[in-house]
C-alpha atoms as a PDB file:
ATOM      1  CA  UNK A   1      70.998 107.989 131.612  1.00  0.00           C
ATOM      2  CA  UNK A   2      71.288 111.684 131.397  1.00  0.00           C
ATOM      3  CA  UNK A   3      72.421 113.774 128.049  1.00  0.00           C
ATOM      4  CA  UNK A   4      75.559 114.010 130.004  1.00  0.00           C
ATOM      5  CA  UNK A   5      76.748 110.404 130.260  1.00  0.00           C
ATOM      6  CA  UNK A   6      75.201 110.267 126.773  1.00  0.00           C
ATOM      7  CA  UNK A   7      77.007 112.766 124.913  1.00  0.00           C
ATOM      8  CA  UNK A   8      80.255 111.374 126.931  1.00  0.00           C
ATOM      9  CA  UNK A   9      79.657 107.577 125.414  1.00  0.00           C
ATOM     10  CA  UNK A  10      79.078 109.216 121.943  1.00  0.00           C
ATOM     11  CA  UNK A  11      82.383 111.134 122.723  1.00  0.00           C
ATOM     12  CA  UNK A  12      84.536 107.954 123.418  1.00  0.00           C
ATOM     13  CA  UNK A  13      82.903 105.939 121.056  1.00  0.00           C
ATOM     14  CA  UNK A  14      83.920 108.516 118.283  1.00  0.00           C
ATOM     15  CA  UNK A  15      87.358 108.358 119.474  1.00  0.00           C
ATOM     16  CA  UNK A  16      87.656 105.181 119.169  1.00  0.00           C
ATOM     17  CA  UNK A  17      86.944 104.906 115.895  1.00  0.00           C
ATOM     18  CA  UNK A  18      89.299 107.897 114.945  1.00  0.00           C
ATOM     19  CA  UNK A  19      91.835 106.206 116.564  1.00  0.00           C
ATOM     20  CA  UNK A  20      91.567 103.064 115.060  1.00  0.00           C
ATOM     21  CA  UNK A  21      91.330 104.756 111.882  1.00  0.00           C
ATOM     22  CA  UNK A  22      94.201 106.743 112.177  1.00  0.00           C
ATOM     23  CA  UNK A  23      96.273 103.547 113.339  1.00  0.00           C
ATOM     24  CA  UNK A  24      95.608 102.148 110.015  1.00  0.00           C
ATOM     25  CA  UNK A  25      93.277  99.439 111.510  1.00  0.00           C
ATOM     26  CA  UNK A  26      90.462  97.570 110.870  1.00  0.00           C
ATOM     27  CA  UNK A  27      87.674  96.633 112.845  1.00  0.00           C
ATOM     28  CA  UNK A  28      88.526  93.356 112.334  1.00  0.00           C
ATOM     29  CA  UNK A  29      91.920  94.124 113.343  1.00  0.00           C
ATOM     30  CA  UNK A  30      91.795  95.651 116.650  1.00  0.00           C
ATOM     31  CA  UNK A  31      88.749  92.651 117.213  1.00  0.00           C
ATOM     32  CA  UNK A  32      91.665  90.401 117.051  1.00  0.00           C
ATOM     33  CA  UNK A  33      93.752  92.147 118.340  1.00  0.00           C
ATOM     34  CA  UNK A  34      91.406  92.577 121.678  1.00  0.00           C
ATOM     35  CA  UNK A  35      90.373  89.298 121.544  1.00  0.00           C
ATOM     36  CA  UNK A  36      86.991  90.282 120.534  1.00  0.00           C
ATOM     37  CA  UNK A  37      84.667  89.423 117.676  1.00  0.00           C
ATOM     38  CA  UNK A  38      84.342  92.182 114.855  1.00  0.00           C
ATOM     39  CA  UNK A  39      80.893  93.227 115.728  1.00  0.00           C
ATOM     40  CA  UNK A  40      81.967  93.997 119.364  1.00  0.00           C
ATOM     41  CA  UNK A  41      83.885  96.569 117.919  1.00  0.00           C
ATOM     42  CA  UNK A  42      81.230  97.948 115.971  1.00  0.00           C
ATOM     43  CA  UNK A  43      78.921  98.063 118.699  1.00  0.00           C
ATOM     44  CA  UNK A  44      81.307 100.121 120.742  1.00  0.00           C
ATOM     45  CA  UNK A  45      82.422 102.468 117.974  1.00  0.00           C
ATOM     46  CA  UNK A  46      78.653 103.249 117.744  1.00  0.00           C
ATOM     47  CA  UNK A  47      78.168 103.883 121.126  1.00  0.00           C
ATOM     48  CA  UNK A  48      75.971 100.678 121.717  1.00  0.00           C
ATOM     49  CA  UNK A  49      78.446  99.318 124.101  1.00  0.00           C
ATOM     50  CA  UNK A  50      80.329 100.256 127.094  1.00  0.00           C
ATOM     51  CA  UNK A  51      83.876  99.706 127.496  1.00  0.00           C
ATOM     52  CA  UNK A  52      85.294  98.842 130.616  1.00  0.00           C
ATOM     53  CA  UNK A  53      88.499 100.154 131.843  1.00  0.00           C
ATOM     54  CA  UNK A  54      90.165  97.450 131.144  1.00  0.00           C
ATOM     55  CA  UNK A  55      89.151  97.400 127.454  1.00  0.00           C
ATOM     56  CA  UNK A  56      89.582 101.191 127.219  1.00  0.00           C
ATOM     57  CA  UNK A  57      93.450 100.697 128.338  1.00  0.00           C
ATOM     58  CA  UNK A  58      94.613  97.825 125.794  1.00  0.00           C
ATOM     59  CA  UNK A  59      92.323  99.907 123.005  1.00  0.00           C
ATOM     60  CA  UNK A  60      94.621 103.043 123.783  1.00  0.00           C
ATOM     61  CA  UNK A  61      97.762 100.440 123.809  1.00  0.00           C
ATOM     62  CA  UNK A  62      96.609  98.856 121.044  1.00  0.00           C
ATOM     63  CA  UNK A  63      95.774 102.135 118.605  1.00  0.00           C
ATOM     64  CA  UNK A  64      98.579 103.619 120.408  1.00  0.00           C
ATOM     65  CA  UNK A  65      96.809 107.174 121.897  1.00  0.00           C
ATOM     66  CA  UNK A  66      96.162 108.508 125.548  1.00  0.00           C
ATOM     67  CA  UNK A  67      94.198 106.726 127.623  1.00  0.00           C
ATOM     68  CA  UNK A  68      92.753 110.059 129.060  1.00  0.00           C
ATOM     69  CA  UNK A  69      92.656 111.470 125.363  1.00  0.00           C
ATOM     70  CA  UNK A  70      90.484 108.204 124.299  1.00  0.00           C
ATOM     71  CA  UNK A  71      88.219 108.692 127.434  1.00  0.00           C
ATOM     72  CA  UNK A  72      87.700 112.899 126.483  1.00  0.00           C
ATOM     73  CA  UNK A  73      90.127 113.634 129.337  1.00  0.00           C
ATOM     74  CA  UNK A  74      92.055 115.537 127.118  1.00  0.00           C
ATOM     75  CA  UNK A  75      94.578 117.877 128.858  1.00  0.00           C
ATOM     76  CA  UNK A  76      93.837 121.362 129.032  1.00  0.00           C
ATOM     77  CA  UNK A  77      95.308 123.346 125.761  1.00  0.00           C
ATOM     78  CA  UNK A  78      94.914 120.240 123.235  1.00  0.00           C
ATOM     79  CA  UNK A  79      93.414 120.244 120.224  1.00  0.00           C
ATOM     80  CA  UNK A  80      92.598 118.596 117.236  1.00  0.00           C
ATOM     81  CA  UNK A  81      95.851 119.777 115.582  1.00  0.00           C
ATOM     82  CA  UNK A  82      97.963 118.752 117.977  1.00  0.00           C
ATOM     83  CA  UNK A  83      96.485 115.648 118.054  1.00  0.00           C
ATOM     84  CA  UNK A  84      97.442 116.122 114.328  1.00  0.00           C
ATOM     85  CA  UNK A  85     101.159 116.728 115.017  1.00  0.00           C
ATOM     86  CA  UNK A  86     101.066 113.797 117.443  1.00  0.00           C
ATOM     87  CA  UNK A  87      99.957 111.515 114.488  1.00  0.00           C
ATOM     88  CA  UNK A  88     102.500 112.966 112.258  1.00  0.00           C
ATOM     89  CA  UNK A  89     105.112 112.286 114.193  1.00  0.00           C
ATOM     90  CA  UNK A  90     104.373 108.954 115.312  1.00  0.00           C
ATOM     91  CA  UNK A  91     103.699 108.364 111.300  1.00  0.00           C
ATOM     92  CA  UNK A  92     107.498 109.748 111.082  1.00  0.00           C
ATOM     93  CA  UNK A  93     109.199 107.787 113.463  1.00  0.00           C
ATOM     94  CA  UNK A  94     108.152 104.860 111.501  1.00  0.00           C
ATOM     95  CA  UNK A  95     110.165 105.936 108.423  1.00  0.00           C
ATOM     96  CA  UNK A  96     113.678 104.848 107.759  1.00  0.00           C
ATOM     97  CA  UNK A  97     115.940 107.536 106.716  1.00  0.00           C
ATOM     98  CA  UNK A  98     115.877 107.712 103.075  1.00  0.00           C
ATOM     99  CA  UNK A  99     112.226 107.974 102.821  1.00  0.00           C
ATOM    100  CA  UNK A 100     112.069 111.101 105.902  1.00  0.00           C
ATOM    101  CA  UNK A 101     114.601 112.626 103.921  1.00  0.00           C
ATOM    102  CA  UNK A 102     112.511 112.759 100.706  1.00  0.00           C
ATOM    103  CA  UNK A 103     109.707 113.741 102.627  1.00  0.00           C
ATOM    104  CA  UNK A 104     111.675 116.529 104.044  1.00  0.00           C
ATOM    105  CA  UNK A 105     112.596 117.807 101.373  1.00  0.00           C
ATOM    106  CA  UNK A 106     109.071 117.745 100.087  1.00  0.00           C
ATOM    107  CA  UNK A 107     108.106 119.820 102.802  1.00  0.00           C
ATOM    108  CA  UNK A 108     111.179 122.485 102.314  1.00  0.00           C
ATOM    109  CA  UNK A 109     109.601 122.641  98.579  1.00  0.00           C
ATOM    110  CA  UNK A 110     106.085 123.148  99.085  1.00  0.00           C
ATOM    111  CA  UNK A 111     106.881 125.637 102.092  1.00  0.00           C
ATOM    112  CA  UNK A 112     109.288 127.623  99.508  1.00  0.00           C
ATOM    113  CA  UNK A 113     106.572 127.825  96.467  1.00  0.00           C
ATOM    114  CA  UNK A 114     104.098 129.078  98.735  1.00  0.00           C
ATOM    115  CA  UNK A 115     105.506 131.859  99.573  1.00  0.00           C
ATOM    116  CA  UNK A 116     106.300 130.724 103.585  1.00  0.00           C
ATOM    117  CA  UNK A 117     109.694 128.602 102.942  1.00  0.00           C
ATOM    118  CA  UNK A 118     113.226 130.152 103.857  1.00  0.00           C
ATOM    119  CA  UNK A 119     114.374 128.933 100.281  1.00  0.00           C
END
C-alpha cells in the first residue's frame, strides 16, 4: 500500500467519524443503523477497515452528507466552512418556526452588538 492509498483511507475514515459526529450519532447508532456491530464502526473510523461502496453509500445516507464529500471527492471550491453552512442549514430545517425565529433573532442581536449588524 503506498502513502497515497494510505493517507486516502485515513482521509475517509476521518470523515466518517465527523460525519457521524455531526449527525448527532453514536457509534452504536449508525452500527445499528448499518446493520453492523459497534466495533465495525470503530475499526473503520480508525482506518483499520475498508469500506466498500456499498457501505460508503448507506453511511453517507445514513449521516446524511455527499457520497463524493465522504470519499474526499470533494468538489472543487469547498471547504470546511461550507461544509459548515451545509450543517447549519440542515440543523435549521429541522426547527419548527418558533424556535428559528428565536434563533434569528439571536443572530440579528449578536450581529448588531458587534459592530457588523444593520440594527
Amino acid at each position: 500500500m503506498t502513502n497515497k492509498d494510505i493517507d486516502a483511507k485515513a482521509m475517509i475514515a476521518s470523515r466518517i467519524k465527523e460525519a457521524r459526529k455531526m449527525a448527532g450519532l453514536s457509534q452504536g447508532q449508525v452500527a445499528k443503523l448499518m446493520n453492523m456491530h459497534r466495533p465495525t464502526i470503530s475499526e473503520i473510523e480508525a482506518g483499520n477497515r475498508k469500506v466498500s461502496a456499498d457501505e460508503a453509500s448507506r453511511l453517507a445516507k445514513i449521516l446524511d452528507v455527499n457520497i463524493e464529500w465522504l470519499m474526499g471527492k470533494t468538489p472543487e471550491g469547498a471547504s470546511d466552512s461550507d461544509l459548515r453552512i451545509e450543517l447549519a442549514a440542515r440543523e435549521l430545517y429541522k426547527m419548527d418556526g418558533k424556535d428559528l425565529e428565536r434563533l434569528l433573532k439571536l443572530i440579528f442581536a449578536m450581529r448588531s452588538s458587534d459592530g457588523k449588524g444593520d440594527a
